[in-house]
Every structure is written in structure tokens, then in C-alpha cells.
PDB file of N, CA and C in Angstrom:
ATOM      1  N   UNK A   1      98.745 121.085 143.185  1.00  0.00           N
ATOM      2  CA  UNK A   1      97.890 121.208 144.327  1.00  0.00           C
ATOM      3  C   UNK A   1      97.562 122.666 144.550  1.00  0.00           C
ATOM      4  N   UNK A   2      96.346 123.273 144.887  1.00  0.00           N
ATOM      5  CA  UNK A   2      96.171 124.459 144.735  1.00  0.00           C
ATOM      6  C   UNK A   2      95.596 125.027 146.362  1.00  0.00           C
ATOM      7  N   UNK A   3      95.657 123.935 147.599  1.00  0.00           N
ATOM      8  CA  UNK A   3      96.033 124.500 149.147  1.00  0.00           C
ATOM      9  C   UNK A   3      95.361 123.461 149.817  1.00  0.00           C
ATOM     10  N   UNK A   4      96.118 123.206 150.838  1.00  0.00           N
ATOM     11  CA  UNK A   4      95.926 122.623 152.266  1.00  0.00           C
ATOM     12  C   UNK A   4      95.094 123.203 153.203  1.00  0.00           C
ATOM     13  N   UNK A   5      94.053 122.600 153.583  1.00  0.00           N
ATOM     14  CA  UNK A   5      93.534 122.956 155.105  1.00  0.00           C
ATOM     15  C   UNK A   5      93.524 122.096 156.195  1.00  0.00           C
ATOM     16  N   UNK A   6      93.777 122.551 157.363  1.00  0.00           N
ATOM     17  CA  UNK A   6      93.819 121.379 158.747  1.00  0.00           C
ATOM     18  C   UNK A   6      92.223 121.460 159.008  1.00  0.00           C
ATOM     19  N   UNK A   7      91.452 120.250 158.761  1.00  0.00           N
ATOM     20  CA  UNK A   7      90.133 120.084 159.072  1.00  0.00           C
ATOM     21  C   UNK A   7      90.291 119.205 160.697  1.00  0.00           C
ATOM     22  N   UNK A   8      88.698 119.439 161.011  1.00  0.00           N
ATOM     23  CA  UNK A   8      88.512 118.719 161.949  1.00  0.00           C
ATOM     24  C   UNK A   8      88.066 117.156 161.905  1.00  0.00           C
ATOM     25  N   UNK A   9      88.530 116.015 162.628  1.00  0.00           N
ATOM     26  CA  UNK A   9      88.107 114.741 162.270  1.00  0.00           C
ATOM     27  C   UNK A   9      87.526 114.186 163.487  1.00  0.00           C
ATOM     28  N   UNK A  10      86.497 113.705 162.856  1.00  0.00           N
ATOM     29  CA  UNK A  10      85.697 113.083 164.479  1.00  0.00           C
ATOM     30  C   UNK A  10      86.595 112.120 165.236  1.00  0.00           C
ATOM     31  N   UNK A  11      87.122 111.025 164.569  1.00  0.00           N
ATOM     32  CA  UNK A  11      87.744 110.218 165.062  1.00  0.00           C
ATOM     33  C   UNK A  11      88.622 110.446 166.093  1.00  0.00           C
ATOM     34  N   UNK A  12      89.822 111.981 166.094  1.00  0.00           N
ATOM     35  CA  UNK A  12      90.136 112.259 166.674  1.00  0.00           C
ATOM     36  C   UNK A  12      89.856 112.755 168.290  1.00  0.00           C
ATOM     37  N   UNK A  13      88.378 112.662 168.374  1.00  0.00           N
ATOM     38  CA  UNK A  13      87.786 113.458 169.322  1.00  0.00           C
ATOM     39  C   UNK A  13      87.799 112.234 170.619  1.00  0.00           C
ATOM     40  N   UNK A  14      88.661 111.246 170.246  1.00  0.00           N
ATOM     41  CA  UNK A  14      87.831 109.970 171.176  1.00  0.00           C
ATOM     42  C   UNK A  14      89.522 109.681 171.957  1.00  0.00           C
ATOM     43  N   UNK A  15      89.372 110.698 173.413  1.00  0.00           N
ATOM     44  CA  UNK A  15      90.316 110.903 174.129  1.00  0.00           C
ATOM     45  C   UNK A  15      91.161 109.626 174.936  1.00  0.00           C
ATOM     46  N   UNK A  16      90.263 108.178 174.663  1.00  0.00           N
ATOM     47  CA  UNK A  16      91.075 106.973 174.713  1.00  0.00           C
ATOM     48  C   UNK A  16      91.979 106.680 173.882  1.00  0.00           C
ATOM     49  N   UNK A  17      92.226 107.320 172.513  1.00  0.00           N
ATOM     50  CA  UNK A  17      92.968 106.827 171.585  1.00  0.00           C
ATOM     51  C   UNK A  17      93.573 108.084 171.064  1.00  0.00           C
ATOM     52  N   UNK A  18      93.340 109.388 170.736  1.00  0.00           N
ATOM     53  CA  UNK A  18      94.186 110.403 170.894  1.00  0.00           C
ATOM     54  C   UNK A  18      94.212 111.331 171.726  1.00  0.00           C
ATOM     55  N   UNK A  19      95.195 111.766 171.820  1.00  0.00           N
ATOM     56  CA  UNK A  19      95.647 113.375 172.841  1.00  0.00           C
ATOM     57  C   UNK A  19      95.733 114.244 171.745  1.00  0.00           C
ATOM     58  N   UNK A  20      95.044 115.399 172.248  1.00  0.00           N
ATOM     59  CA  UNK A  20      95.155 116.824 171.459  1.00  0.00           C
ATOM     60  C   UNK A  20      96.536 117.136 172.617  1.00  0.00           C
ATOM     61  N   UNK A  21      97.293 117.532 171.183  1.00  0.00           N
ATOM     62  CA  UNK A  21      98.511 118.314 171.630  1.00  0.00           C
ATOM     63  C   UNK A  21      98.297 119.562 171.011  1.00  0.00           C
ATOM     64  N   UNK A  22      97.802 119.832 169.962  1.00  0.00           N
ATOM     65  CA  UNK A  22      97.662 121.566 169.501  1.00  0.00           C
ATOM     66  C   UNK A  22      96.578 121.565 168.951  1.00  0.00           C
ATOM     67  N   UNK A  23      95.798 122.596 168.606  1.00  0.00           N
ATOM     68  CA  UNK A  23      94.976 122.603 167.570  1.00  0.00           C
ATOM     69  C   UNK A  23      95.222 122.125 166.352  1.00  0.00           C
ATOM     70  N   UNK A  24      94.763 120.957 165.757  1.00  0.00           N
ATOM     71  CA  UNK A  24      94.505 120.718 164.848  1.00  0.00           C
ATOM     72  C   UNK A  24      96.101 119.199 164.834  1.00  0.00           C
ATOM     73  N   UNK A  25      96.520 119.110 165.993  1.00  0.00           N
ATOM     74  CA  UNK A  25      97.528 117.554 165.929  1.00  0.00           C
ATOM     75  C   UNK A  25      96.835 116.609 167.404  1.00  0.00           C
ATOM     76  N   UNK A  26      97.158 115.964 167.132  1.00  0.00           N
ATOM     77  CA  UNK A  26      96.597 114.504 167.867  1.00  0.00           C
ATOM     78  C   UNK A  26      97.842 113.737 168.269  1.00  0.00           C
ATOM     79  N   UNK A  27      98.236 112.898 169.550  1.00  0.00           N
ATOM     80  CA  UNK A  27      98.883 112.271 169.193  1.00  0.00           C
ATOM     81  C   UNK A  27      98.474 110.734 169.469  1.00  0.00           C
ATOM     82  N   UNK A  28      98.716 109.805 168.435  1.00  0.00           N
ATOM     83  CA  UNK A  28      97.684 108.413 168.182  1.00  0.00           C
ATOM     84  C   UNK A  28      98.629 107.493 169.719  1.00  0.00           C
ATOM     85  N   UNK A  29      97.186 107.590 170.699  1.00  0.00           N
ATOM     86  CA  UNK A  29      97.913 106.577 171.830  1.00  0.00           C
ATOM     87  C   UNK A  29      97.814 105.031 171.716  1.00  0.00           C
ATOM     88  N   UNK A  30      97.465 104.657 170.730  1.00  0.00           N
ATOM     89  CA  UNK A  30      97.707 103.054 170.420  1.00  0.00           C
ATOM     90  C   UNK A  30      98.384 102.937 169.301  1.00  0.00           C
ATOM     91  N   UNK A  31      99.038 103.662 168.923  1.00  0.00           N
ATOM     92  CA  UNK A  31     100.386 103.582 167.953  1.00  0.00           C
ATOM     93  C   UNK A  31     101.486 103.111 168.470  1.00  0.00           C
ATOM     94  N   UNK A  32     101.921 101.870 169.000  1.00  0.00           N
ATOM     95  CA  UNK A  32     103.315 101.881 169.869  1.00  0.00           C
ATOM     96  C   UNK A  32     104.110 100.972 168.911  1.00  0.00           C
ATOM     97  N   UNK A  33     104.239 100.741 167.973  1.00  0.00           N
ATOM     98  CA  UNK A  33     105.068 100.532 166.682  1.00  0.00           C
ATOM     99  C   UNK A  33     105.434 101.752 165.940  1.00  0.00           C
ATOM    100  N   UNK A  34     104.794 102.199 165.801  1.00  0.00           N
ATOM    101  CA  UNK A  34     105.010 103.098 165.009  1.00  0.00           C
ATOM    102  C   UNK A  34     106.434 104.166 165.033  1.00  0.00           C
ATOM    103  N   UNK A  35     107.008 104.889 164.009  1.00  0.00           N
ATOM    104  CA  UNK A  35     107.929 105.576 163.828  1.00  0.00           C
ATOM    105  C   UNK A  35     107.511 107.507 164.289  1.00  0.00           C
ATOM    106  N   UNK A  36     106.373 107.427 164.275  1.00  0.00           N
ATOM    107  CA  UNK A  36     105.976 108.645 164.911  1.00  0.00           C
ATOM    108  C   UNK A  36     104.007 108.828 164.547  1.00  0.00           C
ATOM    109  N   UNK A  37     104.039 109.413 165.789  1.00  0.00           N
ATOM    110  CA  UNK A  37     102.328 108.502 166.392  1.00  0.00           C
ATOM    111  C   UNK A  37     101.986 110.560 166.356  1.00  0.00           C
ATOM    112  N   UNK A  38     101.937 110.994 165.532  1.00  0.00           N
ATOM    113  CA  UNK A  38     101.299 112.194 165.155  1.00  0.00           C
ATOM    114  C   UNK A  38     100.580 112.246 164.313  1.00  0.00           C
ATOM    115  N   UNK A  39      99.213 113.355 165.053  1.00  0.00           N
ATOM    116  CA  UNK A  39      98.493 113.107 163.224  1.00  0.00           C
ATOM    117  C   UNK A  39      97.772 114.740 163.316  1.00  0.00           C
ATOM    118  N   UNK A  40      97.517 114.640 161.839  1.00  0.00           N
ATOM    119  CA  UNK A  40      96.254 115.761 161.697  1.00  0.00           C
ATOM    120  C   UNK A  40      95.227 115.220 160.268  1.00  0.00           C
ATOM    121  N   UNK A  41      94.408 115.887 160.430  1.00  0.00           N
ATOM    122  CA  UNK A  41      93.372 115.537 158.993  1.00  0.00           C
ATOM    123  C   UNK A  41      93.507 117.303 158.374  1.00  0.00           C
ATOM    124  N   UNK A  42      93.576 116.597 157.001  1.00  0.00           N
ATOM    125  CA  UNK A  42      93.923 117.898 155.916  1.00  0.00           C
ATOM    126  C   UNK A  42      92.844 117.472 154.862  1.00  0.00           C
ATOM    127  N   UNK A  43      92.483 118.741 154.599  1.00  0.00           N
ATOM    128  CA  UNK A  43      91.627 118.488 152.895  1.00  0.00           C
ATOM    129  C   UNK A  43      92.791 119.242 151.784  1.00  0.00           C
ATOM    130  N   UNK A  44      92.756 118.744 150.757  1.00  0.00           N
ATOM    131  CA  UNK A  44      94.251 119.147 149.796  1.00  0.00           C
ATOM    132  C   UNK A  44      93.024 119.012 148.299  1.00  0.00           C
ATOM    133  N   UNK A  45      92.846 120.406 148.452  1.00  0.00           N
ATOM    134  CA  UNK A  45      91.955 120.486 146.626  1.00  0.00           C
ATOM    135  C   UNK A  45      93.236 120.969 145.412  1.00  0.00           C
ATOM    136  N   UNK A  46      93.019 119.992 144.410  1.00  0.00           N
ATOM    137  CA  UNK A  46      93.562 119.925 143.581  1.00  0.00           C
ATOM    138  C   UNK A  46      93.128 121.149 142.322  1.00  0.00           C
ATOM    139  N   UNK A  47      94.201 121.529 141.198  1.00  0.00           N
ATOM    140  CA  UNK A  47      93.812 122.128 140.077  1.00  0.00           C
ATOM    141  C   UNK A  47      93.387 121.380 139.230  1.00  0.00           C
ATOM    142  N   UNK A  48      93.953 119.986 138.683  1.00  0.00           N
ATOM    143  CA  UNK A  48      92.943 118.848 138.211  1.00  0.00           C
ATOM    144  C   UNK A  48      92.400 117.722 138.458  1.00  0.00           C
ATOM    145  N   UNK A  49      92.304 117.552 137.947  1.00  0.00           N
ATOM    146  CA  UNK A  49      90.770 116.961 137.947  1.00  0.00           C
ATOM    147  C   UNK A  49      91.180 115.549 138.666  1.00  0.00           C
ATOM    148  N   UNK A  50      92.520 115.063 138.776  1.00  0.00           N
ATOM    149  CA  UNK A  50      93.052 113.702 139.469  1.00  0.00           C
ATOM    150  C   UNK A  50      94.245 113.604 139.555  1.00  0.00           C
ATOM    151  N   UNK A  51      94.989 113.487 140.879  1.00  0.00           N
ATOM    152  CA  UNK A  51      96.301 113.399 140.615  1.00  0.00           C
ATOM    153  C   UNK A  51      96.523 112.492 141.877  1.00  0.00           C
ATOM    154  N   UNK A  52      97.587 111.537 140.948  1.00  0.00           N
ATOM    155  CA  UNK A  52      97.955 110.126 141.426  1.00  0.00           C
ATOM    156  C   UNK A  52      98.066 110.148 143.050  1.00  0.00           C
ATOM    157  N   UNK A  53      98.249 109.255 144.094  1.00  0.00           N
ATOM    158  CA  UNK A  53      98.118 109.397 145.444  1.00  0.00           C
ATOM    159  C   UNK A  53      99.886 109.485 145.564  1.00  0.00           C
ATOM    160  N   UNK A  54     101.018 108.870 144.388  1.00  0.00           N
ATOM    161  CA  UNK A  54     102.314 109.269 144.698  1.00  0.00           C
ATOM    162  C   UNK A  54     102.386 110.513 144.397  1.00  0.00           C
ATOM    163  N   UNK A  55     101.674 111.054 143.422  1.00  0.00           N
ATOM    164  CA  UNK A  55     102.131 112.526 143.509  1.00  0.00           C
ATOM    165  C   UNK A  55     102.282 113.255 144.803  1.00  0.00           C
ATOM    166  N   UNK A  56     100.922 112.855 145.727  1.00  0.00           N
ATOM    167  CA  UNK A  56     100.633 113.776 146.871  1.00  0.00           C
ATOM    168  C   UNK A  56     101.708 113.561 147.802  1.00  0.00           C
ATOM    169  N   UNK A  57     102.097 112.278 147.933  1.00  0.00           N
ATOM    170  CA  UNK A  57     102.821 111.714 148.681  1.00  0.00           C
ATOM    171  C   UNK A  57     104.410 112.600 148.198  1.00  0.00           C
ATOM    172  N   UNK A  58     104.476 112.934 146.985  1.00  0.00           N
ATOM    173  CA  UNK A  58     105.939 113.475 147.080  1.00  0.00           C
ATOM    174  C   UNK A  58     106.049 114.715 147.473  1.00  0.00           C
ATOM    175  N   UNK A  59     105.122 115.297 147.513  1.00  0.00           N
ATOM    176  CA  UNK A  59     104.515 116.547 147.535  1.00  0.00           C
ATOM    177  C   UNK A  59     104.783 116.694 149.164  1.00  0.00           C
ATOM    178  N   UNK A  60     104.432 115.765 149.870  1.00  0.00           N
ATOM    179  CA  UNK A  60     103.934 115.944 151.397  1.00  0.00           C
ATOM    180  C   UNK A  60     105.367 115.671 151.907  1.00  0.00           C
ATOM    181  N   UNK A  61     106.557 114.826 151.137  1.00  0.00           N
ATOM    182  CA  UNK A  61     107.266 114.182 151.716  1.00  0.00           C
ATOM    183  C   UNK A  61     108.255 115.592 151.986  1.00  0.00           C
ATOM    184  N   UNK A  62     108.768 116.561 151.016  1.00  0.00           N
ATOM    185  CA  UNK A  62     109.165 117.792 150.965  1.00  0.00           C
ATOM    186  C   UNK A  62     108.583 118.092 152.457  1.00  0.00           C
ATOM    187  N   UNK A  63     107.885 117.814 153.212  1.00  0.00           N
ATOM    188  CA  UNK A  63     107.251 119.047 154.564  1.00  0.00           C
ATOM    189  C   UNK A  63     107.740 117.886 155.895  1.00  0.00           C
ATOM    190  N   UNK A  64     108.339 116.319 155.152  1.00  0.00           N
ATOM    191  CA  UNK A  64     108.498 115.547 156.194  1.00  0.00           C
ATOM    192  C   UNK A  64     107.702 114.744 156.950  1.00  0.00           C
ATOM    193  N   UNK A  65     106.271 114.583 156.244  1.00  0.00           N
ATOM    194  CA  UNK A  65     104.996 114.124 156.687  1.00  0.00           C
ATOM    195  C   UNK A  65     104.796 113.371 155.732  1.00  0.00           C
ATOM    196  N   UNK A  66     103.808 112.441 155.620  1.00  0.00           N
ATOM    197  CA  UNK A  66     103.061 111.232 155.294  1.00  0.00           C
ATOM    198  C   UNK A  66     101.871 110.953 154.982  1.00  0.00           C
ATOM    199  N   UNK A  67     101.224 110.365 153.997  1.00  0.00           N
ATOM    200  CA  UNK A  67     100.021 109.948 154.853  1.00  0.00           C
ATOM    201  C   UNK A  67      99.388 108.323 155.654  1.00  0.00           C
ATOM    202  N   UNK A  68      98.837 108.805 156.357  1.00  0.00           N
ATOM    203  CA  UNK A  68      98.886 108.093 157.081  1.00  0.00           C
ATOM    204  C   UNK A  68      97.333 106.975 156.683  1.00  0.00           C
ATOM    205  N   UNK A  69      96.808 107.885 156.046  1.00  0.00           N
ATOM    206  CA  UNK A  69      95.064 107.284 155.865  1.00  0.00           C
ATOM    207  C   UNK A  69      94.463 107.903 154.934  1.00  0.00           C
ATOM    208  N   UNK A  70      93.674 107.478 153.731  1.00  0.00           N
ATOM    209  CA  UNK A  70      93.431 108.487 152.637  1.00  0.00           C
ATOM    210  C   UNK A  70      91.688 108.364 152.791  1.00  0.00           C
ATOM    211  N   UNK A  71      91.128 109.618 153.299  1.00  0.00           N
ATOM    212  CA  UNK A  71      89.818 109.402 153.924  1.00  0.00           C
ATOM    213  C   UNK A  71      88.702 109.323 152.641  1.00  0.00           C
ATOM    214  N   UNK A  72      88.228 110.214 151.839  1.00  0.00           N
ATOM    215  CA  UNK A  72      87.425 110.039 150.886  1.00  0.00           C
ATOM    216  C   UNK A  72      87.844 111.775 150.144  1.00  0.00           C
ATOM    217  N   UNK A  73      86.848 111.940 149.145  1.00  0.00           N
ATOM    218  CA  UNK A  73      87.265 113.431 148.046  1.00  0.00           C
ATOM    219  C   UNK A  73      86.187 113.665 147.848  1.00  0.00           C
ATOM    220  N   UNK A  74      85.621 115.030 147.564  1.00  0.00           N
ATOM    221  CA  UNK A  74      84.175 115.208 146.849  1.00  0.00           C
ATOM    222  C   UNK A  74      84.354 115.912 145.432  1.00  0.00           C
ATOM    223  N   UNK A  75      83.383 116.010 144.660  1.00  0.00           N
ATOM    224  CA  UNK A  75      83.200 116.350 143.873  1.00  0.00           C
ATOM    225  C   UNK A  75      83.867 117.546 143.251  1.00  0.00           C
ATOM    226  N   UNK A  76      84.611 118.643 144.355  1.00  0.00           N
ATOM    227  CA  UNK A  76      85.382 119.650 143.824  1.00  0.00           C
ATOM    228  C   UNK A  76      87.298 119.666 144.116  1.00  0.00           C
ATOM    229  N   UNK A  77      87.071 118.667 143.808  1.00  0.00           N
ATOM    230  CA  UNK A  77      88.612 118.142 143.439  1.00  0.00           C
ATOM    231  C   UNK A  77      89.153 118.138 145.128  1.00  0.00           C
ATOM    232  N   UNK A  78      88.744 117.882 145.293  1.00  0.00           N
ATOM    233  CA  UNK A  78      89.479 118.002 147.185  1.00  0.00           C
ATOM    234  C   UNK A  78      89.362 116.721 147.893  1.00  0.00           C
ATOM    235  N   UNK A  79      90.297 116.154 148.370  1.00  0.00           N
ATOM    236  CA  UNK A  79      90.807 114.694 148.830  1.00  0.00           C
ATOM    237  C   UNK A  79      90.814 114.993 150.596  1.00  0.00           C
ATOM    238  N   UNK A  80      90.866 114.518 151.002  1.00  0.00           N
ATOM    239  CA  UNK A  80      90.966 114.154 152.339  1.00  0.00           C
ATOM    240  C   UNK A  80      91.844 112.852 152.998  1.00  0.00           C
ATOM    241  N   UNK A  81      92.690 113.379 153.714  1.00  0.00           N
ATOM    242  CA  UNK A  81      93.621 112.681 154.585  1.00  0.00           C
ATOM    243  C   UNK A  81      94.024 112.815 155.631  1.00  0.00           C
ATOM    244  N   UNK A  82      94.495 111.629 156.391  1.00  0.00           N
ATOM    245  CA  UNK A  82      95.806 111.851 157.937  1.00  0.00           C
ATOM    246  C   UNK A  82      96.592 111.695 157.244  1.00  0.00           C
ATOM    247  N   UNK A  83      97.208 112.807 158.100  1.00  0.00           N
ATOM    248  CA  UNK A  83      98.915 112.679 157.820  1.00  0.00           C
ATOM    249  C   UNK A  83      99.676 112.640 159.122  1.00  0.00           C
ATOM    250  N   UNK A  84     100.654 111.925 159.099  1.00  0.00           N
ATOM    251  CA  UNK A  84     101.004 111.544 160.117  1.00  0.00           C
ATOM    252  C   UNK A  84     102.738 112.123 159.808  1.00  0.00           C
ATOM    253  N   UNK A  85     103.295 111.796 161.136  1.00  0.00           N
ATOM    254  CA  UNK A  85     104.714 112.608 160.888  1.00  0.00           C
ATOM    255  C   UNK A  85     104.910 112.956 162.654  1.00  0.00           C
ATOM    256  N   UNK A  86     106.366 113.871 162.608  1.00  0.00           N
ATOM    257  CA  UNK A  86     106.660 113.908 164.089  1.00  0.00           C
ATOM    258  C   UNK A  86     106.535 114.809 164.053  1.00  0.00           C
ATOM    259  N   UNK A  87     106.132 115.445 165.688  1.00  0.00           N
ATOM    260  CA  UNK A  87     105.701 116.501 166.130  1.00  0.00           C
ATOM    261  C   UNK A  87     105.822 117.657 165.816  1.00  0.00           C
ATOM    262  N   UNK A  88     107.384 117.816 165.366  1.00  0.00           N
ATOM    263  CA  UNK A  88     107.772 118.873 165.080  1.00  0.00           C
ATOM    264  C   UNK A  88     107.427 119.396 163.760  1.00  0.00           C
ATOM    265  N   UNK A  89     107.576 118.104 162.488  1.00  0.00           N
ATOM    266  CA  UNK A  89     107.709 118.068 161.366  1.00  0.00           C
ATOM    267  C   UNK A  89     106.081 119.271 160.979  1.00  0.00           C
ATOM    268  N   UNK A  90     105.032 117.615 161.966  1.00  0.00           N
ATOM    269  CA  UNK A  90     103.598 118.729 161.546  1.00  0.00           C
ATOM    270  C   UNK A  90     103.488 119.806 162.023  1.00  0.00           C
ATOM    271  N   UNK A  91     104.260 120.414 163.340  1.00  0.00           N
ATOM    272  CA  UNK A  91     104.106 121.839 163.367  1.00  0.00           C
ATOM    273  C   UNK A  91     104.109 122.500 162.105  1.00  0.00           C
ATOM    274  N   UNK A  92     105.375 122.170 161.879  1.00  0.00           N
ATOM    275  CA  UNK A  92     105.808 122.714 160.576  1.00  0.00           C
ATOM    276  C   UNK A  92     105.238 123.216 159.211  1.00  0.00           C
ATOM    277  N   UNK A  93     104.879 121.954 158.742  1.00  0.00           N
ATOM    278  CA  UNK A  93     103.816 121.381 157.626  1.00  0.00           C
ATOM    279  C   UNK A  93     102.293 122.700 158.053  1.00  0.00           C
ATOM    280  N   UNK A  94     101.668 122.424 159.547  1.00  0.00           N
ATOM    281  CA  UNK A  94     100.755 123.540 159.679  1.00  0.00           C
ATOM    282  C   UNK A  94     100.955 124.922 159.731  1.00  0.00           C
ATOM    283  N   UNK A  95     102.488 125.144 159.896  1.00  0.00           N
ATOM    284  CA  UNK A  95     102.150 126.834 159.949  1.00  0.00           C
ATOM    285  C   UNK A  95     102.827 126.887 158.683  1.00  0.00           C
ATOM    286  N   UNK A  96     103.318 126.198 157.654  1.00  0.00           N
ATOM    287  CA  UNK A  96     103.254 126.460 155.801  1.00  0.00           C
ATOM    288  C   UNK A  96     101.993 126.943 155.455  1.00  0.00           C
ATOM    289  N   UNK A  97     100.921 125.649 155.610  1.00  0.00           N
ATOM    290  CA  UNK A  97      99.781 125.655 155.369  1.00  0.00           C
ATOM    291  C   UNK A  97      98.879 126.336 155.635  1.00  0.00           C
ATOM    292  N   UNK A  98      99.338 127.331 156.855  1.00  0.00           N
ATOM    293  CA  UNK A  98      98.007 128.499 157.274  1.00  0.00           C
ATOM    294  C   UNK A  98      98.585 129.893 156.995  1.00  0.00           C
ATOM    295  N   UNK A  99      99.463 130.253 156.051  1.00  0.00           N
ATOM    296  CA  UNK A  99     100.087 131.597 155.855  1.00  0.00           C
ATOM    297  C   UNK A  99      98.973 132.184 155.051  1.00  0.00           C
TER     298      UNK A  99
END
């Protein structure tokens, strides 16, 4: 994987169903099953050209996060996802990701 960015997701913007808790985390208010109702959207561009969705997943699991939703990729190797995880975890995971 050659870097993470915290993008913005429309979906998130729809204040019946998430709360902005920080820039760039949400927390999902109709998640009440769930094991932890946090999210953010990340774009994750790759060095080649395809790499399996467990790869990413082991990759992400190291930071304690998930994904939660695998949104679409364009043409320059870059995937798009929620990742979901607890509050703390994605703090975490975001200030790796913005050094």
C-alpha cells in the first residue's frame, strides 16, 4: 500500500444517521448492534496494480480498524472505503495516516 487519506463522504453529511465527532469520524446513529458504530471514509492507493480485499483487511487490522464498506477504485490504483472501528482505535489509525 503506498498511503491512506481520510476523504470526505457525502453520506456522512446526513445528521439523522451520523454525528461528526472529529474531523474526518462519524459516529453511525443507527448502528445499535453493532460492536463499535465509528466510521471514516479513506482512499488507500496501491503500488500494484490489485491487491486482494484480505490483504487490506490485514493491513488495517494492525491499526485495530475494519472495513466496514468497500465503496468503488479508479483507475489509479486507489480503492475507497469505511472503516469502521472504536473511537479511539480511529483516532489512532488517523493521526498514523496524516504524519
Amino acid at each position: 500500500m503506498k498511503n491512506f487519506n481520510i476523504i470526505p463522504f457525502k453520506k456522512f453529511q446526513n445528521s439523522s444517521n451520523y454525528q461528526l465527532i472529529e474531523d474526518g469520524i462519524y459516529n453511525d446513529l443507527n448502528d445499535v448492534e453493532g460492536f463499535s458504530t465509528y466510521r471514516t471514509a479513506v482512499a488507500i492507493t496501491f503500488e500494484k496494480e490489485k491487491l486482494p480485499k484480505q490483504a487490506v483487511e490485514k493491513q488495517l487490522e494492525s491499526y485495530f480498524v475494519y472495513i466496514e464498506e468497500a465503496l468503488n477504485f479508479d483507475e489509479n490504483k486507489t480503492y475507497f472505503y469505511v472503516i469502521g472501528g472504536e473511537l479511539e482505535d480511529l483516532q489512532n489509525f488517523k493521526s498514523i495516516i496524516q504524519k
